[in-house]
PDB file of N, CA and C in Angstrom:
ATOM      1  N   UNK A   1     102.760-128.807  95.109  1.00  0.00           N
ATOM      2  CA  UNK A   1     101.531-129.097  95.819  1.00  0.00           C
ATOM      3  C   UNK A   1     101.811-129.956  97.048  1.00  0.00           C
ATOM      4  N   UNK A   2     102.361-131.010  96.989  1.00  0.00           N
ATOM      5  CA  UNK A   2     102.693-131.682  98.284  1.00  0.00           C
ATOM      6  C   UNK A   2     103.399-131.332  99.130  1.00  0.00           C
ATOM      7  N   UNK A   3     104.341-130.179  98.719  1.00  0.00           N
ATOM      8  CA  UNK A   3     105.361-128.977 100.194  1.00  0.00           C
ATOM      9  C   UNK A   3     103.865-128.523 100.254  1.00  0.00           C
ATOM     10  N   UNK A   4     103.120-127.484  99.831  1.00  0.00           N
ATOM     11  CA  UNK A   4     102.193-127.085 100.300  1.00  0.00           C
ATOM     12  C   UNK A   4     101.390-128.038 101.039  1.00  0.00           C
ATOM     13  N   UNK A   5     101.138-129.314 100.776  1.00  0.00           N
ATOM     14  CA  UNK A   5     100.445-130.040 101.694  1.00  0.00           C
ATOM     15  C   UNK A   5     101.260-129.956 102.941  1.00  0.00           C
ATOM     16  N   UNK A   6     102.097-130.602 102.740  1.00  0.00           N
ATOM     17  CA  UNK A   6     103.158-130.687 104.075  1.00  0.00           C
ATOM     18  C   UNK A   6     102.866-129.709 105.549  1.00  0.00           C
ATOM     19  N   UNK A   7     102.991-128.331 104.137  1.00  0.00           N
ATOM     20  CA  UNK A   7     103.439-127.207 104.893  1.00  0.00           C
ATOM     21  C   UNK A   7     101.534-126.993 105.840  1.00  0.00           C
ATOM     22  N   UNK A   8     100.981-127.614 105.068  1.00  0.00           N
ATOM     23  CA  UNK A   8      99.745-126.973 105.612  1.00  0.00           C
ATOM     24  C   UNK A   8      99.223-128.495 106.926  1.00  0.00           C
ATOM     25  N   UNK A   9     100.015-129.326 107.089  1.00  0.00           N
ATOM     26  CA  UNK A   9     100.156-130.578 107.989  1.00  0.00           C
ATOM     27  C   UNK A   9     100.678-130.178 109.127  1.00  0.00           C
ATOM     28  N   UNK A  10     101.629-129.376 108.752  1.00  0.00           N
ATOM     29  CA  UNK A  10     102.217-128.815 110.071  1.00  0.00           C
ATOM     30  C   UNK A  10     102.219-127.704 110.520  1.00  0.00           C
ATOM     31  N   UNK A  11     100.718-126.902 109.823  1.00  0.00           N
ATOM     32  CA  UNK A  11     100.482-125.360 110.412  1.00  0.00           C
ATOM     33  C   UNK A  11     101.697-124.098 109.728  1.00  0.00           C
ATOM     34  N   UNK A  12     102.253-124.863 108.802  1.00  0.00           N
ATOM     35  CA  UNK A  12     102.932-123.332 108.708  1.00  0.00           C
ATOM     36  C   UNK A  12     102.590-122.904 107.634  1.00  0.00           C
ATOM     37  N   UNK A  13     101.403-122.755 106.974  1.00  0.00           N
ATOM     38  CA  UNK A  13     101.224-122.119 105.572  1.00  0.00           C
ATOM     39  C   UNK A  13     101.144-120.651 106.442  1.00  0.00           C
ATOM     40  N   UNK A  14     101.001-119.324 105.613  1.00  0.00           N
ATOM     41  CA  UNK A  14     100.543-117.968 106.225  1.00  0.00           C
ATOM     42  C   UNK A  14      99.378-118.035 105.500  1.00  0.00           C
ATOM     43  N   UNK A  15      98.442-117.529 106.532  1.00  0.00           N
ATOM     44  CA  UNK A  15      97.178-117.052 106.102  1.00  0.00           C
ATOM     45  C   UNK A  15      96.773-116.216 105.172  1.00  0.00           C
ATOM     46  N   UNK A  16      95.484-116.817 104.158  1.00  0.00           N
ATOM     47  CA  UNK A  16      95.074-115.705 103.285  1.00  0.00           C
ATOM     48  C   UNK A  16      94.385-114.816 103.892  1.00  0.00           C
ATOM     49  N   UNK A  17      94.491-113.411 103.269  1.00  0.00           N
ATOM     50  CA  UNK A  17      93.476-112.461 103.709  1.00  0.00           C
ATOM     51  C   UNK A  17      92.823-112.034 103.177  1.00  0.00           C
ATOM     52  N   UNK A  18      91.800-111.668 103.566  1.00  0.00           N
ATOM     53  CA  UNK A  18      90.450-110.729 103.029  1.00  0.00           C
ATOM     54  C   UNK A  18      90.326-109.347 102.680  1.00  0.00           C
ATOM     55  N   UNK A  19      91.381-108.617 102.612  1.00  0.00           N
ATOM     56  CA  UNK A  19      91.525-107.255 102.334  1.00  0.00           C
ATOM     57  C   UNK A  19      92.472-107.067 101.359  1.00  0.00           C
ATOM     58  N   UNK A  20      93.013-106.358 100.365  1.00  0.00           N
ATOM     59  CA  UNK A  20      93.595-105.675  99.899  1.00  0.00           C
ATOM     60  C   UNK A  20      95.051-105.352 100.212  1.00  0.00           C
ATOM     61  N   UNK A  21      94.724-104.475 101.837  1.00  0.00           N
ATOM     62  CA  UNK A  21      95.843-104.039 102.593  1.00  0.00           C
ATOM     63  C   UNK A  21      96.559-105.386 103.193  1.00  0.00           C
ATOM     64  N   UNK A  22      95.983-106.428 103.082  1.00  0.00           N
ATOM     65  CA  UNK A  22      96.530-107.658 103.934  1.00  0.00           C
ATOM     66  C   UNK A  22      96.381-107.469 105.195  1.00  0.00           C
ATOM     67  N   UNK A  23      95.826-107.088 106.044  1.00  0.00           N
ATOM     68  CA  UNK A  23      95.606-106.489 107.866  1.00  0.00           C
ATOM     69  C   UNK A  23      94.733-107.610 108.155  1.00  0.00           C
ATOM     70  N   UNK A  24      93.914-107.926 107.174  1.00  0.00           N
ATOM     71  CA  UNK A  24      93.057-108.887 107.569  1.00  0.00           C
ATOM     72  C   UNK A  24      92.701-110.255 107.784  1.00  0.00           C
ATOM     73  N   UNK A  25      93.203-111.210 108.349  1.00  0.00           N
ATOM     74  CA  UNK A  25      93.767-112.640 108.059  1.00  0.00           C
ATOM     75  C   UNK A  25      91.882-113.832 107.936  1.00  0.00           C
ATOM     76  N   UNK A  26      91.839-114.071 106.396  1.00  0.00           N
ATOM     77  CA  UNK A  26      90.972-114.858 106.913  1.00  0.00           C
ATOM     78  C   UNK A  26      90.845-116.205 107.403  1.00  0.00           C
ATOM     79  N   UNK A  27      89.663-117.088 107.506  1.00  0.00           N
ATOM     80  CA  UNK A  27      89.151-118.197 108.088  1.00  0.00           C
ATOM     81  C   UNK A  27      90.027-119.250 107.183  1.00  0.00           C
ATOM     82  N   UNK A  28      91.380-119.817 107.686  1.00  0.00           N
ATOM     83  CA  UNK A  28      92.077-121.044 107.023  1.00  0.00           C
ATOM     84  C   UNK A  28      91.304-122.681 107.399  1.00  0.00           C
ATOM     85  N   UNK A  29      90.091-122.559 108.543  1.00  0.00           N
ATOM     86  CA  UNK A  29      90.021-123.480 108.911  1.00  0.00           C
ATOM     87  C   UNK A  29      89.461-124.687 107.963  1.00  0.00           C
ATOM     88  N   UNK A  30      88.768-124.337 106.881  1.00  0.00           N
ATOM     89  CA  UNK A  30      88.280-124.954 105.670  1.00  0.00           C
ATOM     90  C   UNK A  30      89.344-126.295 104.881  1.00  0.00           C
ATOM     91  N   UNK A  31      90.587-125.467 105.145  1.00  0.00           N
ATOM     92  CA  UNK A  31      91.845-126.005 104.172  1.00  0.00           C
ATOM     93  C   UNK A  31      91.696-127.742 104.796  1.00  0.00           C
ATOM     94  N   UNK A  32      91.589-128.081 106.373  1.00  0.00           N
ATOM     95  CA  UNK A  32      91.811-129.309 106.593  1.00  0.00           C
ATOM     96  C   UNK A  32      90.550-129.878 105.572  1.00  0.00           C
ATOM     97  N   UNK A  33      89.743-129.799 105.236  1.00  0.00           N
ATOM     98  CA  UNK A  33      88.830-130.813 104.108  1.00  0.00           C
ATOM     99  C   UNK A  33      89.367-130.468 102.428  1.00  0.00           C
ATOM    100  N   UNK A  34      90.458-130.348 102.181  1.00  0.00           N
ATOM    101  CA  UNK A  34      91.008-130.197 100.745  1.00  0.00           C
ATOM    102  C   UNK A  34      91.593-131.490 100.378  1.00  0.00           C
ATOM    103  N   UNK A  35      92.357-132.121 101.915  1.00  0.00           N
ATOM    104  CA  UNK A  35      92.970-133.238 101.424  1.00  0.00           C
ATOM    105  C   UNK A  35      92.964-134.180 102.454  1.00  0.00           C
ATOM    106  N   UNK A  36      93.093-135.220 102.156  1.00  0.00           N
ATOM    107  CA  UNK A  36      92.796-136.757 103.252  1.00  0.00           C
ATOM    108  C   UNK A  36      91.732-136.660 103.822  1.00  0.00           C
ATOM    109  N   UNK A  37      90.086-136.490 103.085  1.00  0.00           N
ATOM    110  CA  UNK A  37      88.815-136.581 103.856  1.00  0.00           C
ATOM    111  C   UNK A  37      88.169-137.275 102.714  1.00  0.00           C
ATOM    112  N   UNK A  38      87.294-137.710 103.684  1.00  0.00           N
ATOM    113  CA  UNK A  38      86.185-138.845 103.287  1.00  0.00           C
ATOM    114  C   UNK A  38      85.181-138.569 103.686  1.00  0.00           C
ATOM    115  N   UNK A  39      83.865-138.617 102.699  1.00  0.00           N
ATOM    116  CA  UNK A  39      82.463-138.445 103.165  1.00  0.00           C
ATOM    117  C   UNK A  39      82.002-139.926 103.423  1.00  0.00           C
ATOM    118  N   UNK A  40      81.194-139.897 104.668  1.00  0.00           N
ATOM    119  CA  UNK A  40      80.620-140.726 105.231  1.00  0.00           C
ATOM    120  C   UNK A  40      78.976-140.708 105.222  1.00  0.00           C
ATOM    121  N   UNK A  41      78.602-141.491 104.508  1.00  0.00           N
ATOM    122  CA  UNK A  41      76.910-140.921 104.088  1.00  0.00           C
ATOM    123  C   UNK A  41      76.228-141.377 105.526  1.00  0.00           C
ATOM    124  N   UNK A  42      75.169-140.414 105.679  1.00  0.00           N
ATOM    125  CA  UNK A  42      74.156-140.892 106.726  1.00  0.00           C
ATOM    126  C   UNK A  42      72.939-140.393 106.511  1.00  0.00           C
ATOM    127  N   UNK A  43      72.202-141.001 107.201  1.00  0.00           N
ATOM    128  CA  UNK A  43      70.512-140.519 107.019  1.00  0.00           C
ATOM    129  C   UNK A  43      70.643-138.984 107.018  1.00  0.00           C
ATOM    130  N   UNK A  44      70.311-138.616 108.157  1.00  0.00           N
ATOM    131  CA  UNK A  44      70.039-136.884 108.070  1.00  0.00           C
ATOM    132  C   UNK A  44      70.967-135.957 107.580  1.00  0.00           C
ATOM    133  N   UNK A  45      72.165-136.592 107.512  1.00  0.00           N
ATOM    134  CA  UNK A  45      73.346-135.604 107.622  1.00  0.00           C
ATOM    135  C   UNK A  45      74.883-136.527 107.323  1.00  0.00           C
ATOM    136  N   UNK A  46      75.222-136.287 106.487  1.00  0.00           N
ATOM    137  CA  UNK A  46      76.596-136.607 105.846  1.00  0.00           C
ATOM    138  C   UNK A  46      77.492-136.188 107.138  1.00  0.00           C
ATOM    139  N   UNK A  47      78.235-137.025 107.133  1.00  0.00           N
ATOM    140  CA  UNK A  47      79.581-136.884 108.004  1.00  0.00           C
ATOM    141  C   UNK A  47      80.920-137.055 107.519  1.00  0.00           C
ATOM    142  N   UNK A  48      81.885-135.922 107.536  1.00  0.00           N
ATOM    143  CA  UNK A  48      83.066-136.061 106.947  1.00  0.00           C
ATOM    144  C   UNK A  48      84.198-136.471 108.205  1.00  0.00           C
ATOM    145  N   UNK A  49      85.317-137.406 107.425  1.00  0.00           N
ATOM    146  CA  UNK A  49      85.896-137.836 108.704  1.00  0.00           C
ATOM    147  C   UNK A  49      87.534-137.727 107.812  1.00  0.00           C
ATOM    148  N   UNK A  50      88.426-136.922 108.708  1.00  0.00           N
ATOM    149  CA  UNK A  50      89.927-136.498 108.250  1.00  0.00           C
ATOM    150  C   UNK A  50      90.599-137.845 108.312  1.00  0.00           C
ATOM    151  N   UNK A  51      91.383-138.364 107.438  1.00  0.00           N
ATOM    152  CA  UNK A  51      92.150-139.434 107.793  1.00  0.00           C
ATOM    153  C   UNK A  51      93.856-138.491 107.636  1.00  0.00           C
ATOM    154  N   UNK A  52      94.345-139.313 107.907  1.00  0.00           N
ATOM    155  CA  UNK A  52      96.096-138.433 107.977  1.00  0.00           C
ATOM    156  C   UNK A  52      96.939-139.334 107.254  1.00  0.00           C
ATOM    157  N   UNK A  53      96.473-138.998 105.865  1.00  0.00           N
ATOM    158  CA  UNK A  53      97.182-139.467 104.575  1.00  0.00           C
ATOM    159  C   UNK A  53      98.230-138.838 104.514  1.00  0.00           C
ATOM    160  N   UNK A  54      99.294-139.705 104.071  1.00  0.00           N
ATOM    161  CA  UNK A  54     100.446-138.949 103.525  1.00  0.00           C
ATOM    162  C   UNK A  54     101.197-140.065 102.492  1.00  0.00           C
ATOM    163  N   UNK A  55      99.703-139.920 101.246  1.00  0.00           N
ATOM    164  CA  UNK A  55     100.272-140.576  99.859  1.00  0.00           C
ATOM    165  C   UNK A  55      99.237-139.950  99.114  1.00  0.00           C
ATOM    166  N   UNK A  56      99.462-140.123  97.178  1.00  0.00           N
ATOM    167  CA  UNK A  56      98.555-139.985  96.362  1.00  0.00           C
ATOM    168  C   UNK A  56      98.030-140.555  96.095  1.00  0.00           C
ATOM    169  N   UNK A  57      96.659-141.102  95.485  1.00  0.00           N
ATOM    170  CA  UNK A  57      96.459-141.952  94.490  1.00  0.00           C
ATOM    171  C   UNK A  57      96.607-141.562  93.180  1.00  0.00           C
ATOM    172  N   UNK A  58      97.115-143.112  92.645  1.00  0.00           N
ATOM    173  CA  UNK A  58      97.100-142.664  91.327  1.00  0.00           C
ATOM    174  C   UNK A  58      96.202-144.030  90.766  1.00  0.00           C
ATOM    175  N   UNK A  59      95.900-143.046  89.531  1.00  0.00           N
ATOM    176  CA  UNK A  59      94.953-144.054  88.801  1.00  0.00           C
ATOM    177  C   UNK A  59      95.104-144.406  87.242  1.00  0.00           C
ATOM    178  N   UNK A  60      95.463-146.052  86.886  1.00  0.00           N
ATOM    179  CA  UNK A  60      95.900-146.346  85.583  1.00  0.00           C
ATOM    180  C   UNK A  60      95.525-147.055  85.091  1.00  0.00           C
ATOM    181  N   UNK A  61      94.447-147.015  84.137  1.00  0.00           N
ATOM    182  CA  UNK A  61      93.640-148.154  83.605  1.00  0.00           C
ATOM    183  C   UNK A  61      92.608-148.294  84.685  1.00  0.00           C
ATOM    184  N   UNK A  62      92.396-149.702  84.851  1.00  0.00           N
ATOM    185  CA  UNK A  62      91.600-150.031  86.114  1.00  0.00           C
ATOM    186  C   UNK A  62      92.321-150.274  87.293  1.00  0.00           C
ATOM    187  N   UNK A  63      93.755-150.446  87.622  1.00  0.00           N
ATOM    188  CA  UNK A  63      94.580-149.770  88.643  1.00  0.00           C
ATOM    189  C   UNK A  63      94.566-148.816  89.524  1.00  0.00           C
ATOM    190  N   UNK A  64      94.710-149.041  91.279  1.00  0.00           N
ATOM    191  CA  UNK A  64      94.874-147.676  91.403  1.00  0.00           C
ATOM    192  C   UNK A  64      95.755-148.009  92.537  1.00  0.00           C
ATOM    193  N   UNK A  65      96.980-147.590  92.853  1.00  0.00           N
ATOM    194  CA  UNK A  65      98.104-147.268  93.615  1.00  0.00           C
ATOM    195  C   UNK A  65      98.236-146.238  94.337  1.00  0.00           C
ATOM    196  N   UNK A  66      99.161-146.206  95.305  1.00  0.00           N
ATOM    197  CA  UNK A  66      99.200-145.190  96.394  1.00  0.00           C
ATOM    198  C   UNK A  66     100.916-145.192  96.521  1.00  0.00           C
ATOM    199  N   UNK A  67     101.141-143.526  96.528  1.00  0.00           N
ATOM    200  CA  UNK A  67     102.811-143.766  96.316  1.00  0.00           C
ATOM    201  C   UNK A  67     102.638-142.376  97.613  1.00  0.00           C
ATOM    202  N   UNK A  68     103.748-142.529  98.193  1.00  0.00           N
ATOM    203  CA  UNK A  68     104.170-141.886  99.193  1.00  0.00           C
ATOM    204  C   UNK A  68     104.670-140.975  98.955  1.00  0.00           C
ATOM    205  N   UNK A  69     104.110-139.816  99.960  1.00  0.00           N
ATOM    206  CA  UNK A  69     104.837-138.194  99.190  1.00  0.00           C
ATOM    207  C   UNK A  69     105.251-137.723 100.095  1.00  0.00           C
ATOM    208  N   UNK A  70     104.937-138.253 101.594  1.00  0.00           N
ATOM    209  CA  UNK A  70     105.694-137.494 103.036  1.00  0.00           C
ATOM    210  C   UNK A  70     105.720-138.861 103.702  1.00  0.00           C
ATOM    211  N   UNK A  71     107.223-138.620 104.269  1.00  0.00           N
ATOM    212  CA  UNK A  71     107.378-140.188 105.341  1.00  0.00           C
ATOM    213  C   UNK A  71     107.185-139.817 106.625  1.00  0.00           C
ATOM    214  N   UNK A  72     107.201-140.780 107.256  1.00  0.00           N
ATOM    215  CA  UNK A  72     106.219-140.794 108.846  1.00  0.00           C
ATOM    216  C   UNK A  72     107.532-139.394 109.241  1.00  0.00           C
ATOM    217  N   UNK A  73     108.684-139.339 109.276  1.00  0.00           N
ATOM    218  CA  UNK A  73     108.939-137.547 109.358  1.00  0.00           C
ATOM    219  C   UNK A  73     108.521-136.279 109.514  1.00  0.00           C
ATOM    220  N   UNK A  74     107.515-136.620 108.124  1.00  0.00           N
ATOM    221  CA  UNK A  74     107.514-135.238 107.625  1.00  0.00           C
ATOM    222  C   UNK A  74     107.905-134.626 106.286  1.00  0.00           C
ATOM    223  N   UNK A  75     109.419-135.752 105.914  1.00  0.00           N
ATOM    224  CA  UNK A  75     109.844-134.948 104.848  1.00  0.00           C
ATOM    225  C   UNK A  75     109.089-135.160 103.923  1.00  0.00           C
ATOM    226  N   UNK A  76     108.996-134.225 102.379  1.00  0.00           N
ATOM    227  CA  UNK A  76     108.744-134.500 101.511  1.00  0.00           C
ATOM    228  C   UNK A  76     109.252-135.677 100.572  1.00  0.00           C
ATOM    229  N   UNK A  77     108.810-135.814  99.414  1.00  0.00           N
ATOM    230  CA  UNK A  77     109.857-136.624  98.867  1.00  0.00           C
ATOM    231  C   UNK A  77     110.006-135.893  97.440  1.00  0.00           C
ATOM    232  N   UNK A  78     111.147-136.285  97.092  1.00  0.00           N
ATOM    233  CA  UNK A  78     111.417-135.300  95.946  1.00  0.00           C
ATOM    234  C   UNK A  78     111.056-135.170  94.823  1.00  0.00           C
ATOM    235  N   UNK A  79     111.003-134.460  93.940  1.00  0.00           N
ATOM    236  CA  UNK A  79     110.182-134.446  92.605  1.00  0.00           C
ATOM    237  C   UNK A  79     110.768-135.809  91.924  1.00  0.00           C
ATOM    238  N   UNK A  80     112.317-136.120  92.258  1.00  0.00           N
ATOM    239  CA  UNK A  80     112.663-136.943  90.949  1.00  0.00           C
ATOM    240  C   UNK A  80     112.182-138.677  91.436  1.00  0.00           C
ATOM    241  N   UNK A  81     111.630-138.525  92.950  1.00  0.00           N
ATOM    242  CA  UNK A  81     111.308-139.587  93.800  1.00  0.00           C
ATOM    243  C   UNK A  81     110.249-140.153  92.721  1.00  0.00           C
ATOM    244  N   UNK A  82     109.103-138.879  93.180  1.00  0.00           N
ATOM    245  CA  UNK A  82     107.675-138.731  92.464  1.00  0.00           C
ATOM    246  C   UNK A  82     107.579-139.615  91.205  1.00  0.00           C
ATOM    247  N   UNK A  83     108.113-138.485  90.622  1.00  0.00           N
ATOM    248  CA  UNK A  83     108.399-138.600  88.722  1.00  0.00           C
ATOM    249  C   UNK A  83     109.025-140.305  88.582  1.00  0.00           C
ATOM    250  N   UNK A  84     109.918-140.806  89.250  1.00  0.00           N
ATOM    251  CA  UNK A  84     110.320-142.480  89.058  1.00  0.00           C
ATOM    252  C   UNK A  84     109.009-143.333  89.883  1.00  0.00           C
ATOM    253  N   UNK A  85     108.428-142.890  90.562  1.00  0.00           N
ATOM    254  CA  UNK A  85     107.474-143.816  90.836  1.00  0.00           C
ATOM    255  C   UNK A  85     106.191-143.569  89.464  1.00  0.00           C
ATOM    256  N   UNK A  86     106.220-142.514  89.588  1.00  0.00           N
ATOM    257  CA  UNK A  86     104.727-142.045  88.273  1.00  0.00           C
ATOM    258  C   UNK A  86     105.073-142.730  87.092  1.00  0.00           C
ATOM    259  N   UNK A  87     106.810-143.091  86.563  1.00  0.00           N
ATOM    260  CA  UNK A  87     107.175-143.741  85.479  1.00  0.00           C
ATOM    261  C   UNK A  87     107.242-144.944  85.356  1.00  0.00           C
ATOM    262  N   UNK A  88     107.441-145.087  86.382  1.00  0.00           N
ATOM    263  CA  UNK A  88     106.898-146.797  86.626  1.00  0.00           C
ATOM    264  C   UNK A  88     105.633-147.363  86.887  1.00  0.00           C
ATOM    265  N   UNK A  89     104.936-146.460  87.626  1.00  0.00           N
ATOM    266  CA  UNK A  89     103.574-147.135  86.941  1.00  0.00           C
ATOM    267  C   UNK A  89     102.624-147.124  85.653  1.00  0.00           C
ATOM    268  N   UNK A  90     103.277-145.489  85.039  1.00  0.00           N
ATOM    269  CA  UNK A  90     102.433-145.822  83.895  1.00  0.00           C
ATOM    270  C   UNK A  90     103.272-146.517  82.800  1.00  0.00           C
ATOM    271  N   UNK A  91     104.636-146.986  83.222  1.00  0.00           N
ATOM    272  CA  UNK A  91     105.008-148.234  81.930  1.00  0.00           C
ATOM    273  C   UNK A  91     104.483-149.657  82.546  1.00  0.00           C
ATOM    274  N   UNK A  92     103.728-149.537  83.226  1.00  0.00           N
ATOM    275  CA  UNK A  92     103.373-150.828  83.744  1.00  0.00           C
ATOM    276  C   UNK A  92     104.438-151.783  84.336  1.00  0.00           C
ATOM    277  N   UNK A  93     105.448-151.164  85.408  1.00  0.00           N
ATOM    278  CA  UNK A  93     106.064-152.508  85.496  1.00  0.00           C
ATOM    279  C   UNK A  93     105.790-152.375  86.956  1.00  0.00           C
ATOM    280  N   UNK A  94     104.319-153.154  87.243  1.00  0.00           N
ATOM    281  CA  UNK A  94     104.160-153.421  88.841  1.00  0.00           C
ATOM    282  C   UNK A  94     105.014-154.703  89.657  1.00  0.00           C
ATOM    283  N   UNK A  95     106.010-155.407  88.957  1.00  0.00           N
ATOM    284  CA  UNK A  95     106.518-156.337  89.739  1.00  0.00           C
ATOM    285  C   UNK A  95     107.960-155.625  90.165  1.00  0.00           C
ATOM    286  N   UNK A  96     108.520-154.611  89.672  1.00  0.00           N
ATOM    287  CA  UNK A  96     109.904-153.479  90.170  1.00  0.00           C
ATOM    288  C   UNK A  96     109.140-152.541  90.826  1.00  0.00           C
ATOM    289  N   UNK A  97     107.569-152.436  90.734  1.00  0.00           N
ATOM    290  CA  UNK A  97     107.312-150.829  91.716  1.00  0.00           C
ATOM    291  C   UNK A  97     106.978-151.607  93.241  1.00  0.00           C
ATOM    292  N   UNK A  98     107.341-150.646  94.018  1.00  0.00           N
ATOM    293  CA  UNK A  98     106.707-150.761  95.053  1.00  0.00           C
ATOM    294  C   UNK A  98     105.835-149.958  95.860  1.00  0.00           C
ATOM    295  N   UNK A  99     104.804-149.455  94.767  1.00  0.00           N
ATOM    296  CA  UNK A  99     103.144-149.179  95.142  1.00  0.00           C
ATOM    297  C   UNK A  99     102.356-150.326  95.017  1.00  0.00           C
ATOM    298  N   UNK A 100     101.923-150.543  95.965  1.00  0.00           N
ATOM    299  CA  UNK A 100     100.722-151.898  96.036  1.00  0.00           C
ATOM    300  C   UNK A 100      99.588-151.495  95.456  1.00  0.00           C
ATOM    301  N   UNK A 101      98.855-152.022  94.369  1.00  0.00           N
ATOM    302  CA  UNK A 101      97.499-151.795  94.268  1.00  0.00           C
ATOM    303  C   UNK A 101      96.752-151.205  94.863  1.00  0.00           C
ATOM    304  N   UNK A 102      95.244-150.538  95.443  1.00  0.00           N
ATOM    305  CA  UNK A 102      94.512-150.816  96.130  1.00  0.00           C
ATOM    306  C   UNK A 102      93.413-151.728  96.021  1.00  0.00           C
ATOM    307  N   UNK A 103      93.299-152.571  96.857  1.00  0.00           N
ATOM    308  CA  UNK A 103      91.955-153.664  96.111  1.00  0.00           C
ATOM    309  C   UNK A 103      90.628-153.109  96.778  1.00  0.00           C
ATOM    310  N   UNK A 104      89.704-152.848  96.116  1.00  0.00           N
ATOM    311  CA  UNK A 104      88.429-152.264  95.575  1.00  0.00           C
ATOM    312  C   UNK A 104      87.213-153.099  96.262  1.00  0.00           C
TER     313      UNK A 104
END
């Protein structure tokens, strides 16, 4: 999921299509509100605004952390990156991780 994010950060996913035969490329423009958007409430009309995240949250207990999945690069980071940060927060040892909280 996060190469696919990546990939879709920097325009190179290929388009889905609407046909069968594949000839038909549809409307990808939707995909930018899947990830890093925020609704912004307003009187008449809700406003969504893209931020250019490139972390997850995660959420543990009443905890919630943000671990990095693409560096200011581009690159990804690797599954076994992932998986040692995800193991360290859910054994609880926030004084060896270095995901900061988010405070609320």
């Amino acid at each position: 999921m996060v190469r696919w994010f990546a990939g879709l950060h920097k325009q190179q996913i290929e388009p889905d299509f609407i046909d069968l035969k594949k000839t038909v490329p549809g409307c990808m423009e939707e995909y930018e509100y899947l990830f890093g958007v925020t609704r912004i409430p307003a009187q008449d009309i809700d406003h969504f605004v893209n931020v250019d995240s490139k972390h997850i949250a995660v959420i543990r207990g009443a905890d919630i952390f943000t671990v990095d999945v693409i560096d200011a690069n581009g690159a990804v980071a690797s599954e076994a990156a992932i998986k040692a940060a995800m193991d360290q927060i859910s054994a609880g040892i926030y004084f060896s991780c270095s995901y900061t909280p988010l405070v609320l």
